[in-house]
C-alpha atoms as a PDB file:
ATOM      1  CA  UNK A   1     -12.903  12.623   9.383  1.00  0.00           C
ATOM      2  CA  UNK A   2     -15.472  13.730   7.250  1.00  0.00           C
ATOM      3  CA  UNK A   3     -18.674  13.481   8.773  1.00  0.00           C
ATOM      4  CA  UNK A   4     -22.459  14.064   8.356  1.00  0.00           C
ATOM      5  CA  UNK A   5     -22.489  17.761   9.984  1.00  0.00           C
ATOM      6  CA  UNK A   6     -20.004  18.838   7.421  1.00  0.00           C
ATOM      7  CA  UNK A   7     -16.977  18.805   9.869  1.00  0.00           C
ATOM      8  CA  UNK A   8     -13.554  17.939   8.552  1.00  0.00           C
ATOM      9  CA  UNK A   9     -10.500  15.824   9.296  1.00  0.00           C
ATOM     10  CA  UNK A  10      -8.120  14.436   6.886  1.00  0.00           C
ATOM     11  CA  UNK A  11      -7.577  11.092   7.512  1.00  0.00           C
ATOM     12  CA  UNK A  12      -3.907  10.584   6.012  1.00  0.00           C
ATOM     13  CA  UNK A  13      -3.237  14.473   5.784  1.00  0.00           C
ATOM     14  CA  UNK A  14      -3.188  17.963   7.704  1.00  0.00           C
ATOM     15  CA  UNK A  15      -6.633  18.162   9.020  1.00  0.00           C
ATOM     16  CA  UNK A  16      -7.830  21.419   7.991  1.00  0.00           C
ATOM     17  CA  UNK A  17     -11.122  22.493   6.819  1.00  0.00           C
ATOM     18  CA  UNK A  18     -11.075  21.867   3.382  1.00  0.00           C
ATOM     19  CA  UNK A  19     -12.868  24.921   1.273  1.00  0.00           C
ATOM     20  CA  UNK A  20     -14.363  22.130  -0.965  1.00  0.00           C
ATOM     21  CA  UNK A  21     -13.655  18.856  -1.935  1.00  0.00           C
ATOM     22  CA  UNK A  22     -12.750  18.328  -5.387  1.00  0.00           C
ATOM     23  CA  UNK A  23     -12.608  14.408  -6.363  1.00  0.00           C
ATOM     24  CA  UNK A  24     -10.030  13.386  -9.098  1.00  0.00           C
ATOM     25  CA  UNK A  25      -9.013  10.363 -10.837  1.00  0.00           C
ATOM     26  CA  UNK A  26      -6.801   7.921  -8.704  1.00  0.00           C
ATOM     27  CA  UNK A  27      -3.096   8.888 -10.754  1.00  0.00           C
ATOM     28  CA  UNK A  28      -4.129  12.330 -11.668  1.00  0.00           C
ATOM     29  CA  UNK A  29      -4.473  12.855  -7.482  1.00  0.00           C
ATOM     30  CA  UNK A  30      -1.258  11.073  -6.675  1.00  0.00           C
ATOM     31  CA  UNK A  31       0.574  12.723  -9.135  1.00  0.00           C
ATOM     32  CA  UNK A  32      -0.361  15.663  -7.324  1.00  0.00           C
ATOM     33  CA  UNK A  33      -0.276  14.474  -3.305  1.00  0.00           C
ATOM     34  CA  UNK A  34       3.288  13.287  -4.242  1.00  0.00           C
ATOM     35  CA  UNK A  35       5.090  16.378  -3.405  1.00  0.00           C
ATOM     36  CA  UNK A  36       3.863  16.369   0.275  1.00  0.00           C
ATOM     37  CA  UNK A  37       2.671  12.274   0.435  1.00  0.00           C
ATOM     38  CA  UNK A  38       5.640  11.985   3.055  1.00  0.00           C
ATOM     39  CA  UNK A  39       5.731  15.469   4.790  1.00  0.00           C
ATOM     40  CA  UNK A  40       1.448  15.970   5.531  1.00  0.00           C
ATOM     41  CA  UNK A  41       1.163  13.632   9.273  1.00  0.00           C
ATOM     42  CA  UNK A  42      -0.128  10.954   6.937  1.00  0.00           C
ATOM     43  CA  UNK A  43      -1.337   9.038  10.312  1.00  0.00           C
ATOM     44  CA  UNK A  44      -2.151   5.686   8.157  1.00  0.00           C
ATOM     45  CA  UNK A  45       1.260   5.401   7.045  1.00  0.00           C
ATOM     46  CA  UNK A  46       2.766   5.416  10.362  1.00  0.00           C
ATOM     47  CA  UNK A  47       0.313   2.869  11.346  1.00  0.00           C
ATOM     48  CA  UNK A  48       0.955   0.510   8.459  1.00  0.00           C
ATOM     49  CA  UNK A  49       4.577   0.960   9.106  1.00  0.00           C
ATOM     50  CA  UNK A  50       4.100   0.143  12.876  1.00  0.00           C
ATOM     51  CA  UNK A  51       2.342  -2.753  11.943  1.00  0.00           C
ATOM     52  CA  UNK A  52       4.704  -4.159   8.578  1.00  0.00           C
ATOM     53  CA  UNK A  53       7.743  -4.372  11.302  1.00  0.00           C
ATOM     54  CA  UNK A  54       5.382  -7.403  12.839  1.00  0.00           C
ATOM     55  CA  UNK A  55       4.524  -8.730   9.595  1.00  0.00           C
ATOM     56  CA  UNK A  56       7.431  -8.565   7.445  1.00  0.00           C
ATOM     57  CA  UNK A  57       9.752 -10.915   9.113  1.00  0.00           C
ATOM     58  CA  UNK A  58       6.478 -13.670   8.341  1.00  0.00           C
ATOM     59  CA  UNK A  59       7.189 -13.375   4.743  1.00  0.00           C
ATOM     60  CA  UNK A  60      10.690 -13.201   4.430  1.00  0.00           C
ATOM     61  CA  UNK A  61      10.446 -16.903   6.363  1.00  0.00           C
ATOM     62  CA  UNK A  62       8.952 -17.971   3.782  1.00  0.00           C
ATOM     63  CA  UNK A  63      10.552 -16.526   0.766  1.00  0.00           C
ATOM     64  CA  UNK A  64      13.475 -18.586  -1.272  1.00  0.00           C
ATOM     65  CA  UNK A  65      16.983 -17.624  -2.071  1.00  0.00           C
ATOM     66  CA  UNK A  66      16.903 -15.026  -4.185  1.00  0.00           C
ATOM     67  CA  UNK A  67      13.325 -14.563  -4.761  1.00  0.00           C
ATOM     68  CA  UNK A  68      11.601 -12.390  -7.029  1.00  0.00           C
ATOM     69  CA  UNK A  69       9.258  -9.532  -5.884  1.00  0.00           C
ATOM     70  CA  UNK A  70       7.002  -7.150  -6.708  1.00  0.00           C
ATOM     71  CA  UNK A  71       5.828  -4.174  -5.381  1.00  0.00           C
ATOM     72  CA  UNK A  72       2.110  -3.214  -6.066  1.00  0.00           C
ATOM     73  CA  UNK A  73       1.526   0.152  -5.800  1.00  0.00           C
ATOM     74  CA  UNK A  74       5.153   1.104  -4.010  1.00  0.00           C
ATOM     75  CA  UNK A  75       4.017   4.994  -3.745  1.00  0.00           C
ATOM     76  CA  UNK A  76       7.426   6.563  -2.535  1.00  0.00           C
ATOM     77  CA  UNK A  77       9.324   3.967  -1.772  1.00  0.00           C
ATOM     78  CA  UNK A  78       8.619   3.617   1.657  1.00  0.00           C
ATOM     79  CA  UNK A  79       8.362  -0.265   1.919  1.00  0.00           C
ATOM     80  CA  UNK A  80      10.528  -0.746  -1.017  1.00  0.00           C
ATOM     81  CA  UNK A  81      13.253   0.272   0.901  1.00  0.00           C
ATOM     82  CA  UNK A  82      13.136  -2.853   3.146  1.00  0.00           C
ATOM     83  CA  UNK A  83      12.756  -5.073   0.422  1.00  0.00           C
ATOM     84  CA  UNK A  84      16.316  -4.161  -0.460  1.00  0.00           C
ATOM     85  CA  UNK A  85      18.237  -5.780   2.144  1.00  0.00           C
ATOM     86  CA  UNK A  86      17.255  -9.064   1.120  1.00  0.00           C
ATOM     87  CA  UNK A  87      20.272 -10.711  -0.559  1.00  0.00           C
ATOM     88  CA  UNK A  88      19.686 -11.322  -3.897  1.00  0.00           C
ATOM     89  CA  UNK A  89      16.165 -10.338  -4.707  1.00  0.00           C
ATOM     90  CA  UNK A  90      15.232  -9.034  -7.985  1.00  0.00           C
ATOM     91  CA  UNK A  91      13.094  -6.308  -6.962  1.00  0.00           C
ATOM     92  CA  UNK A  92       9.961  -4.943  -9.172  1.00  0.00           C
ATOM     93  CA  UNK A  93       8.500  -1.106  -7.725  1.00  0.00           C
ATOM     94  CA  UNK A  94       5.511  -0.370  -9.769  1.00  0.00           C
ATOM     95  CA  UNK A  95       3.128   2.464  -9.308  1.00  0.00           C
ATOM     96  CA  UNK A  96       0.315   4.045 -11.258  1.00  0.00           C
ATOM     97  CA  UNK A  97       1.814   7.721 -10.409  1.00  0.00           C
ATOM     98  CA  UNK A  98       5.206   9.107 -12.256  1.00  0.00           C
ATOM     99  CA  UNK A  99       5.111  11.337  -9.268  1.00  0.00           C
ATOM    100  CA  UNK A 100       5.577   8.789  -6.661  1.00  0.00           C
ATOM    101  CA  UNK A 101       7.816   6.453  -8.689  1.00  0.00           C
ATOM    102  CA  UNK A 102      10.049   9.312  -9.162  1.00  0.00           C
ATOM    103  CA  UNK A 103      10.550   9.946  -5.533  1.00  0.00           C
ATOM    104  CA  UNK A 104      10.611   6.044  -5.227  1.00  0.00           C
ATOM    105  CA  UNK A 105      13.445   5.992  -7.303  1.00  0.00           C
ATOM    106  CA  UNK A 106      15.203   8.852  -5.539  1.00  0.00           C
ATOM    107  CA  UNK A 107      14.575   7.144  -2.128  1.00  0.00           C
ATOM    108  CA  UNK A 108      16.052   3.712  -2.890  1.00  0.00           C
ATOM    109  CA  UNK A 109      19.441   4.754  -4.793  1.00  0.00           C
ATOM    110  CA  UNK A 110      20.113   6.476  -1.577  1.00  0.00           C
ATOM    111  CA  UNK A 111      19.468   3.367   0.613  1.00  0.00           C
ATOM    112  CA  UNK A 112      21.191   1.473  -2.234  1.00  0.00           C
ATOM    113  CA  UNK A 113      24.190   2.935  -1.958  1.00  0.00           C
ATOM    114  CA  UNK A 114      24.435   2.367   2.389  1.00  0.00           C
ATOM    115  CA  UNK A 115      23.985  -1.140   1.851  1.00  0.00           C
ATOM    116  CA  UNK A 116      26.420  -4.163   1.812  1.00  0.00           C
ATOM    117  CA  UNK A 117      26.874  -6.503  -0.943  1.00  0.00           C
ATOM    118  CA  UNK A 118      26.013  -9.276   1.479  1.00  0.00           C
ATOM    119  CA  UNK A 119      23.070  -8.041   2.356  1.00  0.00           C
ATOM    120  CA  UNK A 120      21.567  -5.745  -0.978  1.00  0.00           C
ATOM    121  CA  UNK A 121      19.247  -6.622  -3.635  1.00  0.00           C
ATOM    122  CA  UNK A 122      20.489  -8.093  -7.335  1.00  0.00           C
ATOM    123  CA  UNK A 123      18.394  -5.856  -8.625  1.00  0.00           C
ATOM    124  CA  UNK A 124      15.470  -3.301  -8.941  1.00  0.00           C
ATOM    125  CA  UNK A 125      13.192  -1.810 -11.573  1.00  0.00           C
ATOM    126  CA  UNK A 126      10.933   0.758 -11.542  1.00  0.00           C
ATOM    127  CA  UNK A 127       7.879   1.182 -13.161  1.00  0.00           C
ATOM    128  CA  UNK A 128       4.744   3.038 -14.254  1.00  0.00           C
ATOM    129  CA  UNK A 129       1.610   0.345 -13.952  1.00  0.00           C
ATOM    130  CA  UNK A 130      -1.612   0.874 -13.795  1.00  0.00           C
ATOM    131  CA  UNK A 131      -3.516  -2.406 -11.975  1.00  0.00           C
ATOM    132  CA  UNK A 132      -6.607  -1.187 -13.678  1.00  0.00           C
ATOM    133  CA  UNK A 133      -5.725  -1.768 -16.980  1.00  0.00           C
ATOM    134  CA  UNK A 134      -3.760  -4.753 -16.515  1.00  0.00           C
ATOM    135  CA  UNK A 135      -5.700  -7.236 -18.896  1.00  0.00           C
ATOM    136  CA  UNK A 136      -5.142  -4.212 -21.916  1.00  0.00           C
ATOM    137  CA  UNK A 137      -1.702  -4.172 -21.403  1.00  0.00           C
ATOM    138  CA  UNK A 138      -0.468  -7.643 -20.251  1.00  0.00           C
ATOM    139  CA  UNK A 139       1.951  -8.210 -22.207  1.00  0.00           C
ATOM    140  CA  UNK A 140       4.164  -5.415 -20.633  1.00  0.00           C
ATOM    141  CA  UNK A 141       3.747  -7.143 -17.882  1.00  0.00           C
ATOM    142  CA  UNK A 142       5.452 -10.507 -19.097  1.00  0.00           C
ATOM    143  CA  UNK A 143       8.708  -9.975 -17.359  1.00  0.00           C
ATOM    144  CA  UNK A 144       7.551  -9.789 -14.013  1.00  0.00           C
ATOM    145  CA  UNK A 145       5.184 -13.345 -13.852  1.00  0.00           C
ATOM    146  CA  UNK A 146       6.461 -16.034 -11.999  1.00  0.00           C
ATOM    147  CA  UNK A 147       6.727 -13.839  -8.855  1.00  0.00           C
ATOM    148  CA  UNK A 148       7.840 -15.714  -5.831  1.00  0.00           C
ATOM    149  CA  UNK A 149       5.855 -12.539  -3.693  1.00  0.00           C
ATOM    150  CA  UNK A 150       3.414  -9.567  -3.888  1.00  0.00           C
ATOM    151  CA  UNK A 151       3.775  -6.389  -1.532  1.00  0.00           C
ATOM    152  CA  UNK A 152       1.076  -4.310  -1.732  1.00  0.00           C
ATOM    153  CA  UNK A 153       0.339  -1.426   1.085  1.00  0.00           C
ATOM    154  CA  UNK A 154      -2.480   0.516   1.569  1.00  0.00           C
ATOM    155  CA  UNK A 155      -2.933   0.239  -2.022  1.00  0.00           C
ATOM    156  CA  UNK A 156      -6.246  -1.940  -2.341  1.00  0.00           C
ATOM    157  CA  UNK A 157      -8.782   1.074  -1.144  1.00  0.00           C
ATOM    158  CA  UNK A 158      -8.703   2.078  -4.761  1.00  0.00           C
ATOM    159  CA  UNK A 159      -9.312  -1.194  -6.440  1.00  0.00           C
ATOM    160  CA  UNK A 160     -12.060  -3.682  -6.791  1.00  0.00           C
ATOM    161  CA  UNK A 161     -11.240  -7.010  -5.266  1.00  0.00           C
ATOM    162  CA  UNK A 162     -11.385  -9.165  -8.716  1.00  0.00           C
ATOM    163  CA  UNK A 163      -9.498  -6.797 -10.229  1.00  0.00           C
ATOM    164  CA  UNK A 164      -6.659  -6.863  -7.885  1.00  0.00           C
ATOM    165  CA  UNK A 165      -6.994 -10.637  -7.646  1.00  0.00           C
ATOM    166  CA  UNK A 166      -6.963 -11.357 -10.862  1.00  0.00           C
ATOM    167  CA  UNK A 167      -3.577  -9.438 -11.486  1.00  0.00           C
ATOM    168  CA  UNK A 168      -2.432 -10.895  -8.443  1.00  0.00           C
ATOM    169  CA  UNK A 169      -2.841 -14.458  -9.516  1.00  0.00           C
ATOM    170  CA  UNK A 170      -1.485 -13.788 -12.574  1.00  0.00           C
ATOM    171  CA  UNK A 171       2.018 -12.734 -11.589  1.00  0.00           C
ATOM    172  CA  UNK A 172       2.782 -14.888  -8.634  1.00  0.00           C
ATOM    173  CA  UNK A 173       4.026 -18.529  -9.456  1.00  0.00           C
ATOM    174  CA  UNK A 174       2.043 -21.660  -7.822  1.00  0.00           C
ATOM    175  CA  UNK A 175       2.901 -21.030  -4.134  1.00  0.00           C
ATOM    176  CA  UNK A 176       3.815 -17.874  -4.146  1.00  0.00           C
ATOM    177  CA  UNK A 177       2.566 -15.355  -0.984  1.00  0.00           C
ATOM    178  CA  UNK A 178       0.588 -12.315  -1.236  1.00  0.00           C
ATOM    179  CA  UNK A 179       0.785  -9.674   1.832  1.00  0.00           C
ATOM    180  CA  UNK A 180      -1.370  -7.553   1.932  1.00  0.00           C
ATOM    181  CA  UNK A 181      -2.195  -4.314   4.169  1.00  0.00           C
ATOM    182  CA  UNK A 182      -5.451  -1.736   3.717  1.00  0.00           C
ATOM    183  CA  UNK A 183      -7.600   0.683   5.281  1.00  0.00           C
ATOM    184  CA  UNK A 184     -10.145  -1.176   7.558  1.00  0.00           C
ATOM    185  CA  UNK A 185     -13.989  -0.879   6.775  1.00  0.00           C
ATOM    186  CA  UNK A 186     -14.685   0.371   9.872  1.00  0.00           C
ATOM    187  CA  UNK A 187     -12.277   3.401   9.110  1.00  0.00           C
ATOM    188  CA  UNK A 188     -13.516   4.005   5.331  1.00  0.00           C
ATOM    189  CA  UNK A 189     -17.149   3.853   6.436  1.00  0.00           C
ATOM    190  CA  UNK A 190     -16.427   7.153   7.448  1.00  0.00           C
ATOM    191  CA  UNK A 191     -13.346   8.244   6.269  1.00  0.00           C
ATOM    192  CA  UNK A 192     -11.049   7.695   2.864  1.00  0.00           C
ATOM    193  CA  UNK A 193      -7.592   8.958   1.489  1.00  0.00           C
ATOM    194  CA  UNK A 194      -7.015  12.629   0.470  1.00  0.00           C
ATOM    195  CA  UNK A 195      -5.093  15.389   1.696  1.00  0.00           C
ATOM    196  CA  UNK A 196      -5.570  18.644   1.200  1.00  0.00           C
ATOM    197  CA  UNK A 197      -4.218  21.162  -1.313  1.00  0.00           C
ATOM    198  CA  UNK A 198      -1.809  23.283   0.069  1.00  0.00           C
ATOM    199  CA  UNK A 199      -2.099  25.858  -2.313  1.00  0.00           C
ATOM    200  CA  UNK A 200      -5.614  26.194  -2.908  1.00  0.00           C
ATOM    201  CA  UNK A 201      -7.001  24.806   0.610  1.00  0.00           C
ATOM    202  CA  UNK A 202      -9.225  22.418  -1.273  1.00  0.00           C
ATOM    203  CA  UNK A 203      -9.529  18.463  -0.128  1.00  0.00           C
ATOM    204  CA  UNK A 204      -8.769  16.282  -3.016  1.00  0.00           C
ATOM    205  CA  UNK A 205     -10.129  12.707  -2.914  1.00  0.00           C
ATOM    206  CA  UNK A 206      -9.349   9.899  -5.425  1.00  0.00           C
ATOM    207  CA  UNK A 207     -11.815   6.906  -5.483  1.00  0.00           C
ATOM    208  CA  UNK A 208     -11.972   4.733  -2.950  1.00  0.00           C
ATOM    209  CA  UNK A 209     -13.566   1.202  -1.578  1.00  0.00           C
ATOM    210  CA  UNK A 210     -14.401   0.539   2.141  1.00  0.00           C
ATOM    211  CA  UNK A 211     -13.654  -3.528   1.716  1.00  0.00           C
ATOM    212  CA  UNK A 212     -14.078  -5.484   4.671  1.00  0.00           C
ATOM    213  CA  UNK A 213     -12.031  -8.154   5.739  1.00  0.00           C
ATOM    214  CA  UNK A 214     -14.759 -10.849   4.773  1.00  0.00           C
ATOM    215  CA  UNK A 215     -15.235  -9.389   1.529  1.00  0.00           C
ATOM    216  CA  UNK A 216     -11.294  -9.871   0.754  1.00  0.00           C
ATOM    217  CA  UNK A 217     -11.019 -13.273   2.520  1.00  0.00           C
ATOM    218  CA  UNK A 218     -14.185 -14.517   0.142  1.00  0.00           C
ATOM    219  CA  UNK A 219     -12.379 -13.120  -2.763  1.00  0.00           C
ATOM    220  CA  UNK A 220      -8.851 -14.399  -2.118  1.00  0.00           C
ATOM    221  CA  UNK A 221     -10.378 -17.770  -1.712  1.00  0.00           C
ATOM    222  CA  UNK A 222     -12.212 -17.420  -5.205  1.00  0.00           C
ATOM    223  CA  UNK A 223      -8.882 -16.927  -6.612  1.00  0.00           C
ATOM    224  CA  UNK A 224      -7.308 -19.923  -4.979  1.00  0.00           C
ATOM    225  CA  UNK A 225      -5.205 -18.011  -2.039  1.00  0.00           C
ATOM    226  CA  UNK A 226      -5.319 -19.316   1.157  1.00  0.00           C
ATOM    227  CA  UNK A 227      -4.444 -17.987   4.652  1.00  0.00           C
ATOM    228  CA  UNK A 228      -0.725 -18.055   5.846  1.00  0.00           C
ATOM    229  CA  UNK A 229      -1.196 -15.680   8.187  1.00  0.00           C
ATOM    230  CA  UNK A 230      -3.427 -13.100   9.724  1.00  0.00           C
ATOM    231  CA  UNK A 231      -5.515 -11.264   8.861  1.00  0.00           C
ATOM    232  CA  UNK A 232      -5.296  -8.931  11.922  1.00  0.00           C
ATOM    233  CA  UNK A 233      -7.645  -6.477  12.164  1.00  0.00           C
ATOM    234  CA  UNK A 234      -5.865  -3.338  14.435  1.00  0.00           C
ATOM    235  CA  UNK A 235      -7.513  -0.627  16.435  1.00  0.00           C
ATOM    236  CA  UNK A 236      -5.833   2.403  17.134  1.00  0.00           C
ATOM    237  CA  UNK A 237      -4.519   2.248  21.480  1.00  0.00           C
ATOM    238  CA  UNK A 238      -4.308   5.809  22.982  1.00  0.00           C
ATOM    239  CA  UNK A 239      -0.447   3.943  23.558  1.00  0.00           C
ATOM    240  CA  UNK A 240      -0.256   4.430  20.136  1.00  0.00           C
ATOM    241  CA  UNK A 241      -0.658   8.517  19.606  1.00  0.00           C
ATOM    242  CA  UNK A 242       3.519   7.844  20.939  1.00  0.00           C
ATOM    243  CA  UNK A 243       4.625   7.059  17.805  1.00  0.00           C
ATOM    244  CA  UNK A 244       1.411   8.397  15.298  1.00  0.00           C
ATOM    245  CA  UNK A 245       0.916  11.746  17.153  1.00  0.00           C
ATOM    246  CA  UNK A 246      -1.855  14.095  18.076  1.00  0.00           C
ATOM    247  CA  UNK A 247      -3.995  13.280  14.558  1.00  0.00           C
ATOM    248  CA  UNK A 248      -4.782   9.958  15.533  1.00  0.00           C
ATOM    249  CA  UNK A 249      -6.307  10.577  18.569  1.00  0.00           C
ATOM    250  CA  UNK A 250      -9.509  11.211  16.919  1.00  0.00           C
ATOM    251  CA  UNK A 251      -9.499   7.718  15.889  1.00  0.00           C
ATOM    252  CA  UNK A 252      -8.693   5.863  19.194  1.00  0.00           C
ATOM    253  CA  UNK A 253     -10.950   2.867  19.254  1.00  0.00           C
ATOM    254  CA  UNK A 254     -11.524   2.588  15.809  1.00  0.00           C
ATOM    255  CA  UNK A 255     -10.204  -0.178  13.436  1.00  0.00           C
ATOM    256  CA  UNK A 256      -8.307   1.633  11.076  1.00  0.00           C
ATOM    257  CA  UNK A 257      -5.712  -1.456   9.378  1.00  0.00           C
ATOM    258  CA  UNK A 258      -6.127  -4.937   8.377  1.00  0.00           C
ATOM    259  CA  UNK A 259      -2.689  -6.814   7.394  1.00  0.00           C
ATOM    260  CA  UNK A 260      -2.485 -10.505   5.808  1.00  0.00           C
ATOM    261  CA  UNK A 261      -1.059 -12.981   4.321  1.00  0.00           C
ATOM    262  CA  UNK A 262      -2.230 -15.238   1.889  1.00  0.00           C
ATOM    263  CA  UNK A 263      -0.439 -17.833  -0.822  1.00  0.00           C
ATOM    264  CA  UNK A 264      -1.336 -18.669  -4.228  1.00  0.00           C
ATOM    265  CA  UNK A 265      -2.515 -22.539  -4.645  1.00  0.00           C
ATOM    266  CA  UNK A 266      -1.399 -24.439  -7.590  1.00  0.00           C
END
């Protein structure tokens, strides 16, 4: 983690001491973490993913025949792959980074192709959105309202909470369920995404935003969400380094994820 005597530790990435840290724009620095996002020891990942096999099941209860969802932020695929085993969804992967999609897209016409026609998707679209300029471009994002869900993973440390509310709101119908999954304050106090570059040593940095869990409860009740489930707050267990490895040892104790579920009113 980065701290106040200058020490480093890469929260999602390798852990070396960085030369310098260079801070970029948000797509300009995932364009360029995408060619190791999956390969670095990101230790958040592997906690998110610990933690969606709890929460998943909890939406797809709740989700209709056939529903219609959206990825917010899918990054490489790694949780749209499980939204393409349920029957009949029409699936929408969007991401800020043609980087990430890319390997998104690569990712999921693999797992495509293993899966039965029982149990596979109608259909999936990829595409480059930016959440930040949603109102100046809205009407590109026409065909996707009406959402019966929202995914959205580790996605929110780089956007305000109106922002991502508002466009959140917008695309889900009346009753439909946001889940939701982000760094936890306590983490980001201290700590925020970047990895470093592997072939100039330097620790890149997008922009990021501690939010706490009040902070997003207060603002998903603004927008008319309410709570279906959650939110947990999860500390990282020394029974955990089994499954995230040595790099999260240095955060045993520490709340590091926040998961939840909310659903649109209306």
């Amino acid at each position: 983690m980065d701290t106040e005597n200058g020490t480093s530790s890469d929260r999602y990435g390798q852990g070396e001491s960085p030369q310098q840290t260079i801070y970029k724009p948000t797509v300009q620095a995932y364009n360029q973490w995408a060619a190791t996002y999956d390969t670095d020891g990101n230790f958040l990942q592997k906690l998110d993913t610990m933690n969606l096999d709890e929460i998943m099941p909890y939406l797809f209860d709740v989700l209709p025949h056939a529903p219609k969802l959206i990825e917010l932020g899918c990054g490489t695929g790694r949780n749209t792959v499980r939204l393409q085993s349920v029957p009949g969804a029409s699936i929408w992967a969007l991401d800020n980074s043609h980087g990430m999609l890319q390997i998104a897209k690569d990712r999921c016409r693999s797992m495509r192709e293993s899966l039965p026609d029982s149990n596979k998707a109608e259909s999936e679209e990829f595409a480059l959105r930016d959440i930040l300029t949603f109102h100046a471009t809205e009407s590109t994002w026409d065909s996707m309202k009406n959402a019966d869900a929202i995914i959205s993973t580790l996605v929110l440390e780089h956007i305000p909470l109106d922002q991502f509310f508002s466009v959140c709101s917008k695309l889900l119908r009346p009753g439909g369920h946001l889940l939701c999954t982000n760094m936890h304050s306590d983490m980001g106090a201290i700590s925020q995404a970047g990895f470093v570059d592997p072939v100039t040593g330097n620790k890149v940095r997008p922009l990021s935003y501690a939010h706490t869990v009040q902070e997003f409860m207060t603002c998903a009740s603004k927008w008319d969400f309410t709570l279906l489930w959650g939110p947990v707050e999860r500390k990282v267990e020394t029974i955990d380094l089994v499954e995230l490895g040595d790099r999260g040892r240095k955060w045993v104790g520490i709340n590091a994820w926040f998961g939840v579920i909310v659903k649109k009113l209306g």
